[in-house]
PDB file of N, CA and C in Angstrom:
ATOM      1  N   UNK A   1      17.465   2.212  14.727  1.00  0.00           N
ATOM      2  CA  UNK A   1      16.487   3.235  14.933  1.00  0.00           C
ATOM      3  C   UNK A   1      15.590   3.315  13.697  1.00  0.00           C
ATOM      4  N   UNK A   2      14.031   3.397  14.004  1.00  0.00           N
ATOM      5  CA  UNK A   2      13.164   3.586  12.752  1.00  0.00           C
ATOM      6  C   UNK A   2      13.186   5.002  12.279  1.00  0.00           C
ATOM      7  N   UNK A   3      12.955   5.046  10.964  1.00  0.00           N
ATOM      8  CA  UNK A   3      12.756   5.892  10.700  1.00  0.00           C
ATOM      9  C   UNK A   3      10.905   6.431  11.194  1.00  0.00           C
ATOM     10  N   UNK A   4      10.337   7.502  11.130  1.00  0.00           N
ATOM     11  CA  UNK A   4       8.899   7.147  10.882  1.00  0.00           C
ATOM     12  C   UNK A   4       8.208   8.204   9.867  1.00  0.00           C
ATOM     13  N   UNK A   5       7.890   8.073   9.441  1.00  0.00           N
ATOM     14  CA  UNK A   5       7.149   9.072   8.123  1.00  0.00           C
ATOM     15  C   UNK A   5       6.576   9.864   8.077  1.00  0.00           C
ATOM     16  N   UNK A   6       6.038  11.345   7.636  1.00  0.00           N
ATOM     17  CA  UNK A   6       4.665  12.231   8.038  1.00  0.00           C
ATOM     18  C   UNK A   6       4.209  12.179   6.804  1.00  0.00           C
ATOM     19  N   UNK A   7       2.840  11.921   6.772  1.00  0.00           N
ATOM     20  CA  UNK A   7       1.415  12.196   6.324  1.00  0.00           C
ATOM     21  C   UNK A   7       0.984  13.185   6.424  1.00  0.00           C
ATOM     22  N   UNK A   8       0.178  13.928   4.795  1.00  0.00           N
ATOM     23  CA  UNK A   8      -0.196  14.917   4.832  1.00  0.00           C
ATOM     24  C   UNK A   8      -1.753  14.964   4.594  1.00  0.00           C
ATOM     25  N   UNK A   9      -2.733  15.151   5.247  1.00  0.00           N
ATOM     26  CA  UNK A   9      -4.043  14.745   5.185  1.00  0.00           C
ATOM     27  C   UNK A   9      -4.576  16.023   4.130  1.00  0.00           C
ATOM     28  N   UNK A  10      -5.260  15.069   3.219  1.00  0.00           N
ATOM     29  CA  UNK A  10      -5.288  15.973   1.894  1.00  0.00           C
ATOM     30  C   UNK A  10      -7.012  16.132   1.850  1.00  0.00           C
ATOM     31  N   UNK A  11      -7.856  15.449   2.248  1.00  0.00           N
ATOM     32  CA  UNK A  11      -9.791  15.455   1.710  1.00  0.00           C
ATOM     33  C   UNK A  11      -9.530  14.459   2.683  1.00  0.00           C
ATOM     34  N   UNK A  12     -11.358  15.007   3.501  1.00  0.00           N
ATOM     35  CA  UNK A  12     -11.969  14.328   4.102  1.00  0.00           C
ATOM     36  C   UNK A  12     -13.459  13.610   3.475  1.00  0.00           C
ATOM     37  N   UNK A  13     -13.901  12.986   3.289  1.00  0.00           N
ATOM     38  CA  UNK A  13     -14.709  12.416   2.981  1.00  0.00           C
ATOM     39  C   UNK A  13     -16.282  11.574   3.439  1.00  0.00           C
ATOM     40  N   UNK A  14     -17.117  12.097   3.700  1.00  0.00           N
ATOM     41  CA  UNK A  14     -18.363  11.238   4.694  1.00  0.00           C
ATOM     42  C   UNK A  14     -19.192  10.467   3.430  1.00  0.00           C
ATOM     43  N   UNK A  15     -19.391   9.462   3.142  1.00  0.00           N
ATOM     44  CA  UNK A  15     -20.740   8.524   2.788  1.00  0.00           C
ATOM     45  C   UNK A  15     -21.569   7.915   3.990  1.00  0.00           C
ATOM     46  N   UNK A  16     -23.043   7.854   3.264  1.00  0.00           N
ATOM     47  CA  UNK A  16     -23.639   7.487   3.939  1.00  0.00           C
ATOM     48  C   UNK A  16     -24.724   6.522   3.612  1.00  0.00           C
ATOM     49  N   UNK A  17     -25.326   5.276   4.346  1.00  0.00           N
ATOM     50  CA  UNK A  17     -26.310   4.652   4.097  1.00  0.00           C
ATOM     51  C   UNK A  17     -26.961   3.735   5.247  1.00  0.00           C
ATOM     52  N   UNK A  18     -27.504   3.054   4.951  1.00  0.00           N
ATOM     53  CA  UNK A  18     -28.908   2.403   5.913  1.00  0.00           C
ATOM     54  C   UNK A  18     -27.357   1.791   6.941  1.00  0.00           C
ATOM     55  N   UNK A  19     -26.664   0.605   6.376  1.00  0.00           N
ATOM     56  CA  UNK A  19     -25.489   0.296   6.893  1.00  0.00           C
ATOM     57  C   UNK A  19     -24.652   0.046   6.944  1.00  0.00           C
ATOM     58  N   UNK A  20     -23.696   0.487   6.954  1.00  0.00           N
ATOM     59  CA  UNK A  20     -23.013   1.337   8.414  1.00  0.00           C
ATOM     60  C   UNK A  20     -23.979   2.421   8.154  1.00  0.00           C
ATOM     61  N   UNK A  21     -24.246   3.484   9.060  1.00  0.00           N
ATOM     62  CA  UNK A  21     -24.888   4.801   8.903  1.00  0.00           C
ATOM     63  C   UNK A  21     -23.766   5.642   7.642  1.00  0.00           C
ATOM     64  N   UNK A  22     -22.558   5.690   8.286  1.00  0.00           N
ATOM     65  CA  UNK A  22     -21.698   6.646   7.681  1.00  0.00           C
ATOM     66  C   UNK A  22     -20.207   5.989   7.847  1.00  0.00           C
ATOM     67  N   UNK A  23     -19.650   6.284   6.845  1.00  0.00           N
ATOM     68  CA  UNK A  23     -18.306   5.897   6.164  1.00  0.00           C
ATOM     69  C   UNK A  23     -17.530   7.250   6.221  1.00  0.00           C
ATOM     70  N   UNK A  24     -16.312   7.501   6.895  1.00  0.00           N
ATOM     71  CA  UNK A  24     -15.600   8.720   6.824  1.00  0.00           C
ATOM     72  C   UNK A  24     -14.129   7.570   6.254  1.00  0.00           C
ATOM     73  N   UNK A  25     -13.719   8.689   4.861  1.00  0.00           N
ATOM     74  CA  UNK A  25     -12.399   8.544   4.271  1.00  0.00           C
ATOM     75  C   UNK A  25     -11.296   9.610   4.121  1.00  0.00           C
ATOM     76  N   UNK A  26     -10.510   9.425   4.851  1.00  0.00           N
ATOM     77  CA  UNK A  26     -10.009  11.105   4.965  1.00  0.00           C
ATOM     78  C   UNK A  26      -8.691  10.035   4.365  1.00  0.00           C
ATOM     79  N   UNK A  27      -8.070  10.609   3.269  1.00  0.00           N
ATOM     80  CA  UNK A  27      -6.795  10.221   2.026  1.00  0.00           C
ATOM     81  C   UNK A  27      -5.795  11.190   2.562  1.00  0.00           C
ATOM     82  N   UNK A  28      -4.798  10.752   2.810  1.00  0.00           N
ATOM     83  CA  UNK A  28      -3.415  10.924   3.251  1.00  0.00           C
ATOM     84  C   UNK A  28      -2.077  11.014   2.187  1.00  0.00           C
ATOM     85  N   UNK A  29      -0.864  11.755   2.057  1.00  0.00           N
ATOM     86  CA  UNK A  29      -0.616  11.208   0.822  1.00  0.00           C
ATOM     87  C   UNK A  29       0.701  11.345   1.377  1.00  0.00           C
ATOM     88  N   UNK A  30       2.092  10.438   1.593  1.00  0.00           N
ATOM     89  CA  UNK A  30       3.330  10.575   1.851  1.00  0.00           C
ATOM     90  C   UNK A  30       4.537  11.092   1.195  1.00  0.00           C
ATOM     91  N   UNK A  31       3.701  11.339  -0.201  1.00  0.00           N
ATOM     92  CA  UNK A  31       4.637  12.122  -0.854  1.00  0.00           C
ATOM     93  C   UNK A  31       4.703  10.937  -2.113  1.00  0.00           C
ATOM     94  N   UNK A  32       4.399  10.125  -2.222  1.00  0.00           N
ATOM     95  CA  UNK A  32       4.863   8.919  -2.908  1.00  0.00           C
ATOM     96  C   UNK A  32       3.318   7.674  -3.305  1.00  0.00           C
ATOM     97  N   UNK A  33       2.559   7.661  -2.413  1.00  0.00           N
ATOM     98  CA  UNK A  33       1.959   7.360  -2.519  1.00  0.00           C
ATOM     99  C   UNK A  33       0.465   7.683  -1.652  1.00  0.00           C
ATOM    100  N   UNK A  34      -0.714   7.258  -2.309  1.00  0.00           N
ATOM    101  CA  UNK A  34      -2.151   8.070  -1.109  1.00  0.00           C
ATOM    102  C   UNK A  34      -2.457   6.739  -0.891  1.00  0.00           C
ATOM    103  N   UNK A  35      -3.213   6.572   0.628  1.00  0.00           N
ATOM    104  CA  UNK A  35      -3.554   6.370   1.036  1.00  0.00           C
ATOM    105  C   UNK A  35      -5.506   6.362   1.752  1.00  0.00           C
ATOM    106  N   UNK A  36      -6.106   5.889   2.245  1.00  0.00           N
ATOM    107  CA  UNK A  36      -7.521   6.357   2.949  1.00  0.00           C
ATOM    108  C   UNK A  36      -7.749   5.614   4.237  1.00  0.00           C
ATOM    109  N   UNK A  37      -7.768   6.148   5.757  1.00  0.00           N
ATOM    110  CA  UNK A  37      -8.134   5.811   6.812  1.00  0.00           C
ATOM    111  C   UNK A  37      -9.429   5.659   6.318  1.00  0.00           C
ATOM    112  N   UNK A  38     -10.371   4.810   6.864  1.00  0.00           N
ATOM    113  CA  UNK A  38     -11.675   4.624   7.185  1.00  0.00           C
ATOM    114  C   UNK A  38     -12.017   4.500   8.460  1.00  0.00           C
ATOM    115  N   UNK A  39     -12.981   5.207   8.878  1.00  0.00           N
ATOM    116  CA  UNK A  39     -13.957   5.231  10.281  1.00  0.00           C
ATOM    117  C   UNK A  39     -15.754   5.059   9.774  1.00  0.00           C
ATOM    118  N   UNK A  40     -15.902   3.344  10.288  1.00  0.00           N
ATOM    119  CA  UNK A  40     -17.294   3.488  10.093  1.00  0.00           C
ATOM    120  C   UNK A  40     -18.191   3.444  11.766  1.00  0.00           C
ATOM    121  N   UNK A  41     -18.854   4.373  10.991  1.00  0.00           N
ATOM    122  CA  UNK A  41     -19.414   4.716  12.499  1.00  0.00           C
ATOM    123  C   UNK A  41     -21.116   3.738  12.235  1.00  0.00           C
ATOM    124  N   UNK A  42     -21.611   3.760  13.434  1.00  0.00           N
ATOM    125  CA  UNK A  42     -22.732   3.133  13.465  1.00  0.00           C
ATOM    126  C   UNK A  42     -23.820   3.462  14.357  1.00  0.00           C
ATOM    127  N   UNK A  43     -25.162   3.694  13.654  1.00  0.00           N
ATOM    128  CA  UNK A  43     -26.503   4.059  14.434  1.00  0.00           C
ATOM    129  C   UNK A  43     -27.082   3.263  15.788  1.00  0.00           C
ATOM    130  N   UNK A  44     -26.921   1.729  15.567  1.00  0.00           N
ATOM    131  CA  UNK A  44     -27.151   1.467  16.671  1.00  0.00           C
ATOM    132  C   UNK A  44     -26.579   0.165  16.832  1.00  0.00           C
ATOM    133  N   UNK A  45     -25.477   0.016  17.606  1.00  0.00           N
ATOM    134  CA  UNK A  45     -25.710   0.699  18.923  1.00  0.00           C
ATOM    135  C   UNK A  45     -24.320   2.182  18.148  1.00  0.00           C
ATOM    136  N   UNK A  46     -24.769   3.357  19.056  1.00  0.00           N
ATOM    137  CA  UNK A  46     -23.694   4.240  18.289  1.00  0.00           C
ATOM    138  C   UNK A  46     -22.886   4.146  18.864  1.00  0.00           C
ATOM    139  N   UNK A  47     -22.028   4.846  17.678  1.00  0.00           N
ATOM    140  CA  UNK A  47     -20.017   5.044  18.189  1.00  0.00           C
ATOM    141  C   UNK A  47     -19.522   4.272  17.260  1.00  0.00           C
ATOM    142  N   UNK A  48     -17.779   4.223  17.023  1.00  0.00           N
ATOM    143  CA  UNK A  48     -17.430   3.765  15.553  1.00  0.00           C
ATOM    144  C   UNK A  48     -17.311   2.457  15.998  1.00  0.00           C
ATOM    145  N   UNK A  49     -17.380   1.618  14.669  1.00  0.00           N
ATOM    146  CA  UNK A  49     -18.238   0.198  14.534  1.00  0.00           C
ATOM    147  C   UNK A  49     -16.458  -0.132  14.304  1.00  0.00           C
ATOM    148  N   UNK A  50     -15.555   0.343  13.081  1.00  0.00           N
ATOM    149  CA  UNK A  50     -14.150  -0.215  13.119  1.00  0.00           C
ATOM    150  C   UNK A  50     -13.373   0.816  12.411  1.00  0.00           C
ATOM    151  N   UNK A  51     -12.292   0.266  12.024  1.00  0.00           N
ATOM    152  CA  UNK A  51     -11.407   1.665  11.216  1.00  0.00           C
ATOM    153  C   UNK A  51     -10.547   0.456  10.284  1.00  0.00           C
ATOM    154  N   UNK A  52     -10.264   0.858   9.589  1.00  0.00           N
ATOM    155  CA  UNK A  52      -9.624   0.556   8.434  1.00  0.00           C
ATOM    156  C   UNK A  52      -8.502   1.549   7.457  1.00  0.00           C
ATOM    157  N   UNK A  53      -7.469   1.369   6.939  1.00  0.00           N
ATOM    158  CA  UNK A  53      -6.282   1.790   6.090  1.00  0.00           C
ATOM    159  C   UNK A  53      -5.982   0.969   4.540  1.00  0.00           C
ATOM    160  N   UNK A  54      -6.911   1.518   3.539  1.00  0.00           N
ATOM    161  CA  UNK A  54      -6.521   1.157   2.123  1.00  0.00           C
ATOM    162  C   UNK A  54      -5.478   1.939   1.526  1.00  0.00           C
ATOM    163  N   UNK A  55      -5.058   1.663   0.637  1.00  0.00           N
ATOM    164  CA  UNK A  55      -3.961   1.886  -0.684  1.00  0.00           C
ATOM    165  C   UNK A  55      -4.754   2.136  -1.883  1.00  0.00           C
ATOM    166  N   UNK A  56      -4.421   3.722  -1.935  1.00  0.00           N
ATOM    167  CA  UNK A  56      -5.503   3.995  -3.329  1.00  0.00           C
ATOM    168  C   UNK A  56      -4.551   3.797  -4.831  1.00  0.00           C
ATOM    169  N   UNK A  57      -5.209   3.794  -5.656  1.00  0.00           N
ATOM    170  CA  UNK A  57      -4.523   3.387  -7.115  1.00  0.00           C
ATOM    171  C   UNK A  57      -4.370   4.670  -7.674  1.00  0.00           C
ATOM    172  N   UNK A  58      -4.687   6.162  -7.157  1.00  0.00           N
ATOM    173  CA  UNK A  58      -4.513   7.094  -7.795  1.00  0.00           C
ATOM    174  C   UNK A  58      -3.141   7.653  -7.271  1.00  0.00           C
ATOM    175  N   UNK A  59      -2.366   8.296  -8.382  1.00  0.00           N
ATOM    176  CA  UNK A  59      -1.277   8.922  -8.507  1.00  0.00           C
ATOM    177  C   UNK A  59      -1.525   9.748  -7.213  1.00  0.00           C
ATOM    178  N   UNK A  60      -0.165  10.012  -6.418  1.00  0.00           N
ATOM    179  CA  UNK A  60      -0.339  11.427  -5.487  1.00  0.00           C
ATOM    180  C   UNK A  60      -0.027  12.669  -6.372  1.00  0.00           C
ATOM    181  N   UNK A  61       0.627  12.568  -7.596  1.00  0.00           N
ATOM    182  CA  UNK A  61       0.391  13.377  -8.525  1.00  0.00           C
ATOM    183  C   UNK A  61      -1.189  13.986  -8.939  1.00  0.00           C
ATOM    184  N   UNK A  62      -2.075  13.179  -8.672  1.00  0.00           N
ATOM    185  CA  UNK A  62      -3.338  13.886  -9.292  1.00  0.00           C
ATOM    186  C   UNK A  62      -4.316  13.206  -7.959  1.00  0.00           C
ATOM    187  N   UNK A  63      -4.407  13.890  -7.042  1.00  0.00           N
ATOM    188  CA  UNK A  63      -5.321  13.409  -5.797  1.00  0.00           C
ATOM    189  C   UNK A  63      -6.771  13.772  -5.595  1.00  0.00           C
ATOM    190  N   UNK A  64      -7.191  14.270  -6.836  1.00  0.00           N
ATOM    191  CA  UNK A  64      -8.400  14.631  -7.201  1.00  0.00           C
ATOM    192  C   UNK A  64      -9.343  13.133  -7.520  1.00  0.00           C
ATOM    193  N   UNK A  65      -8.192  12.536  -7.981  1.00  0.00           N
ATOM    194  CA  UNK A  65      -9.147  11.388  -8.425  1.00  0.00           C
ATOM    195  C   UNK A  65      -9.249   9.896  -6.863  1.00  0.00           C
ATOM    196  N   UNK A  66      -8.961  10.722  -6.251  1.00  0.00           N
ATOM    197  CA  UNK A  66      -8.979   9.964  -4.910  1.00  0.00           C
ATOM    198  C   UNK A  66     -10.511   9.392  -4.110  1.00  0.00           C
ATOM    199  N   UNK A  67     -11.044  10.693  -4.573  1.00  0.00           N
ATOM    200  CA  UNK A  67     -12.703  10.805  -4.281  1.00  0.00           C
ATOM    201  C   UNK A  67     -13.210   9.542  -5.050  1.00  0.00           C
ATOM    202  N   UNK A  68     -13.553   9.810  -6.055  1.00  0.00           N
ATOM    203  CA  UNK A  68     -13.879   8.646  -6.771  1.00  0.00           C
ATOM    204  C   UNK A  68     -13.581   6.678  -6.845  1.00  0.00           C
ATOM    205  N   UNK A  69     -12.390   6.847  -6.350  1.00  0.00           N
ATOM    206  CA  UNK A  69     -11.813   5.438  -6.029  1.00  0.00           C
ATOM    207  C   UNK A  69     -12.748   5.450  -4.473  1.00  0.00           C
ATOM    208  N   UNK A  70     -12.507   6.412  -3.643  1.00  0.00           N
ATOM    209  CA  UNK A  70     -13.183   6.113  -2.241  1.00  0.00           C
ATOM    210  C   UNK A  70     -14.789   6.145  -2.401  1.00  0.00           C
ATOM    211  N   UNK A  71     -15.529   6.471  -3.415  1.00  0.00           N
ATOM    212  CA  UNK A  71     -16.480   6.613  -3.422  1.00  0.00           C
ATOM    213  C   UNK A  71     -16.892   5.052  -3.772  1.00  0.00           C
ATOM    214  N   UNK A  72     -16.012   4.784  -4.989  1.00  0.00           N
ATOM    215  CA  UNK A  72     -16.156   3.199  -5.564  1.00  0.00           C
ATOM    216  C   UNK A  72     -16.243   2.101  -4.729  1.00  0.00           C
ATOM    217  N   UNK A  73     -15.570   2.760  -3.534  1.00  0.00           N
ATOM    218  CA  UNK A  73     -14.945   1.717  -2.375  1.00  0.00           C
ATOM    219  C   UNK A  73     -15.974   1.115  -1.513  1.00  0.00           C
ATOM    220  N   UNK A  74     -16.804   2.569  -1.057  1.00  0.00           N
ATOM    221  CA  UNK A  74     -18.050   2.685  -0.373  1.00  0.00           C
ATOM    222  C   UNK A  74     -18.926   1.791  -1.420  1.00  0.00           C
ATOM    223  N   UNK A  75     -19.302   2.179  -2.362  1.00  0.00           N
ATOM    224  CA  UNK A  75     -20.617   1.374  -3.125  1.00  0.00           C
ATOM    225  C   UNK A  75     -20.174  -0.427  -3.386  1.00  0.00           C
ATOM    226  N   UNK A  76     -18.973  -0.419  -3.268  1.00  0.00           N
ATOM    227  CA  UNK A  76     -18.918  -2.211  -3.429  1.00  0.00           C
ATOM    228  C   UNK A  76     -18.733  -2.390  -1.841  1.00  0.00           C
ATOM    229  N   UNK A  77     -18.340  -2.234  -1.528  1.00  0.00           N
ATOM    230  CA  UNK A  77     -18.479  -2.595   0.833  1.00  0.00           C
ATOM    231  C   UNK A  77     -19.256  -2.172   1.680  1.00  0.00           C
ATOM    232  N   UNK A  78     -20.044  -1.046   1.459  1.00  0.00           N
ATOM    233  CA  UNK A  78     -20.544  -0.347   2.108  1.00  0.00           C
ATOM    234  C   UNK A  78     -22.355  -0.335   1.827  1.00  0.00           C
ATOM    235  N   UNK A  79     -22.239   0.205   0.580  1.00  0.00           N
ATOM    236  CA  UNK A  79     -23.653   0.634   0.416  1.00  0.00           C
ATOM    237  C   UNK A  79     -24.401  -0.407   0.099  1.00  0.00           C
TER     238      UNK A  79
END
């Protein structure tokens, strides 16, 4: 039998630019380590384009600095 884990959804996050339109990162944190779902959505044709699950490098001890890694994330893939 698996075990299965709960996630605690901690910040949601929207960037935005020409393309994708918009980048949503909403960071998750299991107690142990954070996480960021991605949903990029898209202008045309609309509706979400894909989704994605990174591994952030910030402590779940300090999840403030979560923003910033996801922001970093967006400007090298995204923007």
């Amino acid at each position: 039998m698996a075990t299965i884990g709960t996630l605690k959804l901690l910040e949601t996050y929207v960037f935005t630019s020409n393309k994708p339109s918009r980048v949503k990162y909403e960071t998750y944190t299991d107690g142990s380590t954070l996480t960021a779902e991605l949903t990029i959505y898209r202008i045309n044709p609309i509706g979400v384009q894909s989704r994605d699950v990174i591994a952030l490098i910030a402590s779940p001890n300090h999840p403030e600095f979560a923003r910033d890694e996801a922001r970093e994330h967006f400007r090298q893939n995204y923007a």
